[in-house]
Protein backbone atom coordinates (compact mmCIF):
# COMPACT_ATOMS: atom_id res chain seq x y z
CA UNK A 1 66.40 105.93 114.72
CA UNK A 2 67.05 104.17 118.21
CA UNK A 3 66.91 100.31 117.01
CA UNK A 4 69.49 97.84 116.52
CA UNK A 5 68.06 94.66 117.19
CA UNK A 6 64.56 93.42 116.42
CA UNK A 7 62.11 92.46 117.64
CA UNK A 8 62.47 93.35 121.89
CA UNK A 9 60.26 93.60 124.35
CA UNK A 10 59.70 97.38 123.51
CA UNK A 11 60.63 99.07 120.40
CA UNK A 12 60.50 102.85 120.06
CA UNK A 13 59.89 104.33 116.55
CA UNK A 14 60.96 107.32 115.53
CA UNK A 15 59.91 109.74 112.75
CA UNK A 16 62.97 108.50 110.66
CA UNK A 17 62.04 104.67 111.75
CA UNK A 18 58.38 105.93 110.02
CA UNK A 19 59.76 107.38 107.30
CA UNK A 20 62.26 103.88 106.69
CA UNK A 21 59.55 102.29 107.12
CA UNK A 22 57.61 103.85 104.54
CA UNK A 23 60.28 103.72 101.59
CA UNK A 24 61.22 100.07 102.71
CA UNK A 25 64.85 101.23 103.50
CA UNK A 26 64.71 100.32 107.33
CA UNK A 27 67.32 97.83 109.08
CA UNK A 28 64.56 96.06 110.54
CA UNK A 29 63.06 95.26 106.96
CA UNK A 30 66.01 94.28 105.48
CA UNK A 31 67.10 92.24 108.19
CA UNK A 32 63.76 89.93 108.25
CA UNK A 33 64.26 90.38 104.30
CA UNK A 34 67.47 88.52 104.66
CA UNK A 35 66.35 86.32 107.26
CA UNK A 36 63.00 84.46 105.39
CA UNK A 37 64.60 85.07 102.12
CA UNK A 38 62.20 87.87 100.68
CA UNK A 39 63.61 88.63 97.68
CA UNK A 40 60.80 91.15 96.15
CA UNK A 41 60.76 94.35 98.15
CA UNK A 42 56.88 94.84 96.99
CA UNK A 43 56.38 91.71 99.70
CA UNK A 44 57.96 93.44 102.72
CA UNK A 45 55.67 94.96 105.49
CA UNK A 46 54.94 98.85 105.18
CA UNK A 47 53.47 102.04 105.58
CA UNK A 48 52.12 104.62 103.45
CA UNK A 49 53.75 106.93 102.50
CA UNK A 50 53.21 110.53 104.26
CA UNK A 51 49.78 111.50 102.69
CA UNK A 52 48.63 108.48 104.46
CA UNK A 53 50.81 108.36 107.81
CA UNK A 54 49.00 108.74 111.18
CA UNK A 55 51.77 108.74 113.29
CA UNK A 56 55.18 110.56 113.98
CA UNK A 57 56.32 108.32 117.02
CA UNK A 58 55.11 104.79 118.70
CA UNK A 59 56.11 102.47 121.41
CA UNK A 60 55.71 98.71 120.55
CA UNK A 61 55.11 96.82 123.97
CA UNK A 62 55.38 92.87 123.37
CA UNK A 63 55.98 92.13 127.33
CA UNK A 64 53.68 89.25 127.95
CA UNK A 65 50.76 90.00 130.79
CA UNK A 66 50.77 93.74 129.78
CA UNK A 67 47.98 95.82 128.14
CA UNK A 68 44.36 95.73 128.72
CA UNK A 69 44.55 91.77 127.33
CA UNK A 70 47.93 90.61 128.84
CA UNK A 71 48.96 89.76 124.92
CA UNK A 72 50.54 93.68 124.80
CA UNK A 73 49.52 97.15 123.24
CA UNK A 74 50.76 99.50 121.00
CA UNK A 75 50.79 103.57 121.08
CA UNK A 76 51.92 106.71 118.57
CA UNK A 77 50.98 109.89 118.28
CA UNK A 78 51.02 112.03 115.43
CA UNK A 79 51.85 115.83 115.60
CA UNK A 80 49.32 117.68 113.50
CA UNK A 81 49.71 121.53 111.90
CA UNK A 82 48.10 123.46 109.44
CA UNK A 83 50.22 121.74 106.35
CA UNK A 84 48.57 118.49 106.88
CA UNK A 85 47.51 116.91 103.56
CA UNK A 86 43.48 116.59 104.53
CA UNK A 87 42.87 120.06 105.44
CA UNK A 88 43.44 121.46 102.59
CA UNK A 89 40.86 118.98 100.59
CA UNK A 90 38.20 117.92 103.29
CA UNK A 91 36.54 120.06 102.40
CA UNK A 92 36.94 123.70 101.06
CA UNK A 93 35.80 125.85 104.32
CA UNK A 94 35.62 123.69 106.66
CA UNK A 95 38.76 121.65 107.40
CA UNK A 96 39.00 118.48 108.68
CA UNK A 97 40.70 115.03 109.16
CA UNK A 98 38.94 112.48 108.19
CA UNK A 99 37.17 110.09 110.17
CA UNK A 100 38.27 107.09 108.03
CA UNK A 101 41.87 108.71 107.75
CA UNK A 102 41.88 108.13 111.85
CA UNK A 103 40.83 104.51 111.31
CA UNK A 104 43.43 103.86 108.72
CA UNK A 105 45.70 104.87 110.99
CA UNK A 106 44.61 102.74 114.32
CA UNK A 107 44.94 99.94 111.28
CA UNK A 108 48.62 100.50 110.50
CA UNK A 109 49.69 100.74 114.13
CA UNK A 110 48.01 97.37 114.77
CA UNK A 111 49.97 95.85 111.31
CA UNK A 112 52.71 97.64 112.68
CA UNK A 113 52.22 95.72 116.05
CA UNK A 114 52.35 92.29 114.82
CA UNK A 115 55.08 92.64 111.84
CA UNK A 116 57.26 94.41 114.47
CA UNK A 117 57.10 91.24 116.36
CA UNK A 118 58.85 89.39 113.94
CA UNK A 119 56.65 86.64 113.78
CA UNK A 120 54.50 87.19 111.05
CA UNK A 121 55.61 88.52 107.00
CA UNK A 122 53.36 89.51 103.97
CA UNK A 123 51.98 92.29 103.03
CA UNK A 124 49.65 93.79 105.38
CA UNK A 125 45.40 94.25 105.02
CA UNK A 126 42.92 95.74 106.95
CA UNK A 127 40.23 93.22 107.35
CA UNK A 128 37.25 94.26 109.55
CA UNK A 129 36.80 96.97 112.38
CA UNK A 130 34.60 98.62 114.24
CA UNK A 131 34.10 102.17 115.04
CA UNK A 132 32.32 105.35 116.90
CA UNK A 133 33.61 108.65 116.52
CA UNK A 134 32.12 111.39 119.47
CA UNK A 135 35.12 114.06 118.08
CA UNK A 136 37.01 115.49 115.46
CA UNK A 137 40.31 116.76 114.15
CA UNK A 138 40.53 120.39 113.39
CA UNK A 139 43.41 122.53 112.43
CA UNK A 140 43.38 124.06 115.66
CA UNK A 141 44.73 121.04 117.14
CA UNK A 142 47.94 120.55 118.46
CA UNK A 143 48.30 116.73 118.67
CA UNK A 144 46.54 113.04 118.00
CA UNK A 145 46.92 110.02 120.32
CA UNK A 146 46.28 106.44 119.36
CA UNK A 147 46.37 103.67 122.36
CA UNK A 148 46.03 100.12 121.00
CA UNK A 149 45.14 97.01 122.98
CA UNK A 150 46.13 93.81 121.37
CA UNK A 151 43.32 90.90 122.50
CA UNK A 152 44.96 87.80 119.76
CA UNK A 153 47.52 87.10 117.65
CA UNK A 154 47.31 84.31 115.97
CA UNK A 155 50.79 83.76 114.40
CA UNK A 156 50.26 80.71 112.27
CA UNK A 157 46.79 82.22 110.68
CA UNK A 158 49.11 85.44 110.23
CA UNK A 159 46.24 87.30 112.05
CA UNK A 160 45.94 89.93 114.88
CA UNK A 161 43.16 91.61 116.37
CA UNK A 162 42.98 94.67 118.76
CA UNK A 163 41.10 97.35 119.74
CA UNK A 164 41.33 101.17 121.42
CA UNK A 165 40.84 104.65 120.99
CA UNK A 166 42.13 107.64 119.67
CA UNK A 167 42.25 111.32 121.74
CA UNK A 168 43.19 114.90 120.45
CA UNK A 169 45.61 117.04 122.38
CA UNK A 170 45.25 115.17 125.64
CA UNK A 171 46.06 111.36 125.72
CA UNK A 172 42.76 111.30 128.31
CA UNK A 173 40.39 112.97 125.39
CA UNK A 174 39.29 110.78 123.57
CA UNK A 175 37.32 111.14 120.22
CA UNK A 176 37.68 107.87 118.49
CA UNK A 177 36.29 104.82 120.07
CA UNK A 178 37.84 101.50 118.03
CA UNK A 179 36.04 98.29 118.78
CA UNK A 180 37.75 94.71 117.53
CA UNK A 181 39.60 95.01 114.74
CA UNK A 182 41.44 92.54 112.45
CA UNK A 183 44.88 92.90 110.45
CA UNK A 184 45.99 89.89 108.59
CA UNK A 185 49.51 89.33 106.29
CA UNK A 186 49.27 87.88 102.90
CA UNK A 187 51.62 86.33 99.86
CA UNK A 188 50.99 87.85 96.35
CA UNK A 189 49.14 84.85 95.27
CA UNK A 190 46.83 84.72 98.78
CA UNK A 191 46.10 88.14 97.16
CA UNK A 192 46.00 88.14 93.84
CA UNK A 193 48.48 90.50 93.01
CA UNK A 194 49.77 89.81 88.97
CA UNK A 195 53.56 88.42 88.73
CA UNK A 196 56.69 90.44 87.72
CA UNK A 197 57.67 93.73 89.01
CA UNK A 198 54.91 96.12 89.84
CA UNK A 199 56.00 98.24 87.24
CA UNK A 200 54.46 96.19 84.49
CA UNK A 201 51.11 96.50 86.27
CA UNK A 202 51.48 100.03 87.62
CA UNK A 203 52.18 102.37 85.51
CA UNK A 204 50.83 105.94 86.58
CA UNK A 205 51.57 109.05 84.77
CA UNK A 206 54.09 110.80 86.97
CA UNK A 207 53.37 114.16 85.51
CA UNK A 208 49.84 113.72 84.90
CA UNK A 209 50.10 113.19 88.64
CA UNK A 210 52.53 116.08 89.85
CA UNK A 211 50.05 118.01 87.88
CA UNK A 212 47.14 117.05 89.42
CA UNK A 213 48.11 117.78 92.99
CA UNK A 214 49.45 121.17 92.10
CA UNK A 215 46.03 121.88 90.64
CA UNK A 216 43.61 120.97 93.44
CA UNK A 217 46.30 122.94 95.66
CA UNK A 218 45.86 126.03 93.60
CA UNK A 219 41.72 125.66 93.88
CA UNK A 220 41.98 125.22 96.92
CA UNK A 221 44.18 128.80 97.82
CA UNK A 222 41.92 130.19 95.52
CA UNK A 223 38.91 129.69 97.81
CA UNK A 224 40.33 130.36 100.73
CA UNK A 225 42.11 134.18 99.22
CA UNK A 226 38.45 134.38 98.14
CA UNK A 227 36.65 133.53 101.07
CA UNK A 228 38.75 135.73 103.87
């Protein structure tokens, strides 16, 4: 982790920064947290957790009169291997990352964008977006790219919209084309989200779960011991 003061005019972000991030444990969090006098973690900015992560590493550029727009850009990249979550389950014999798991991921870096600028809080949503893929994401690859363009933020309307790519293995080869798309931040009640703690809304069985995932893991060798 490399920060110690947010926001600047470029932030660097570090697999530990992600993974901070994720679990809501991150300096930067608590520090805004403290600052607007969030007192319910569930409201803080976030990522997923690593199932749903895109990215290992990404620059934050807020300089003003840089990036395709002037308004700034954003860029991560995401080191991929053989242990990556989708492969295993899209689909049996013939691996692949999803297209939409690609577009989540452009999503969170442009969230990541605007609540990294300190000038916006709530919980992040994916609003609208556009989208052409001409590649894919195979096993065999070494490495993903995203490069994000920021064309508005509107701070008061808690609202941001960008657009860019994303390449494979070479920054310069691109597979994902990403036309205008739109993050906004929202309170619990803008949302909808029931009082109280999560917990009496949320209440998943753990080991129901844990089970689950070991199954579909198990299928999953099975086909591919089967299918040599």
């Amino acid at each position: 982790m490399k920060l110690t003061k947010w926001p600047i005019d470029i932030t660097f972000l570090d697999k530990e920064d992600i993974h901070l991030i994720a679990t809501k444990a991150h300096p930067w969090q608590i520090d805004l947290a403290l600052k607007n006098d969030i007192k319910d973690k569930a409201d803080w900015f976030s990522l997923p957790q690593p199932y749903m992560q895109c990215f290992h590493d990404v620059e934050l550029n807020y300089i003003k009169g840089v990036g395709k727009y002037g308004k700034g850009y954003a860029k991560a990249s995401y080191t991929i291997t053989e242990n990556d979550p989708w492969f295993w389950c899209h689909f049996l014999g013939d691996p692949v990352m999803p297209g939409a798991q690609g577009q989540d991921g452009f999503a969170q870096l442009g969230g990541m964008w605007a609540a990294g600028s300190c000038e916006v809080i709530g919980r992040g949503r994916a609003l609208s977006g556009a989208f052409e893929y001409y590649g894919q994401v195979l096993p065999t690859a070494k490495k993903i790219y995203f490069h994000l363009n920021v064309k508005r933020f509107l701070k008061k309307k808690k609202l941001v919209f960008f657009d860019g790519y994303m390449s494979v293995d070479d920054p310069e080869n691109m597979v994902y084309q990403f036309g205008e798309h739109k993050v906004g931040f929202f309170t619990r009640e803008e949302l909808s989200i029931p009082d109280g703690a999560v917990s009496e809304y949320y209440k998943p069985d753990w080991n129901q779960l844990k089970s689950n995932a070991e199954s579909w893991i198990k299928e999953a060798k099975t086909f591919y011991d089967e299918n040599k």
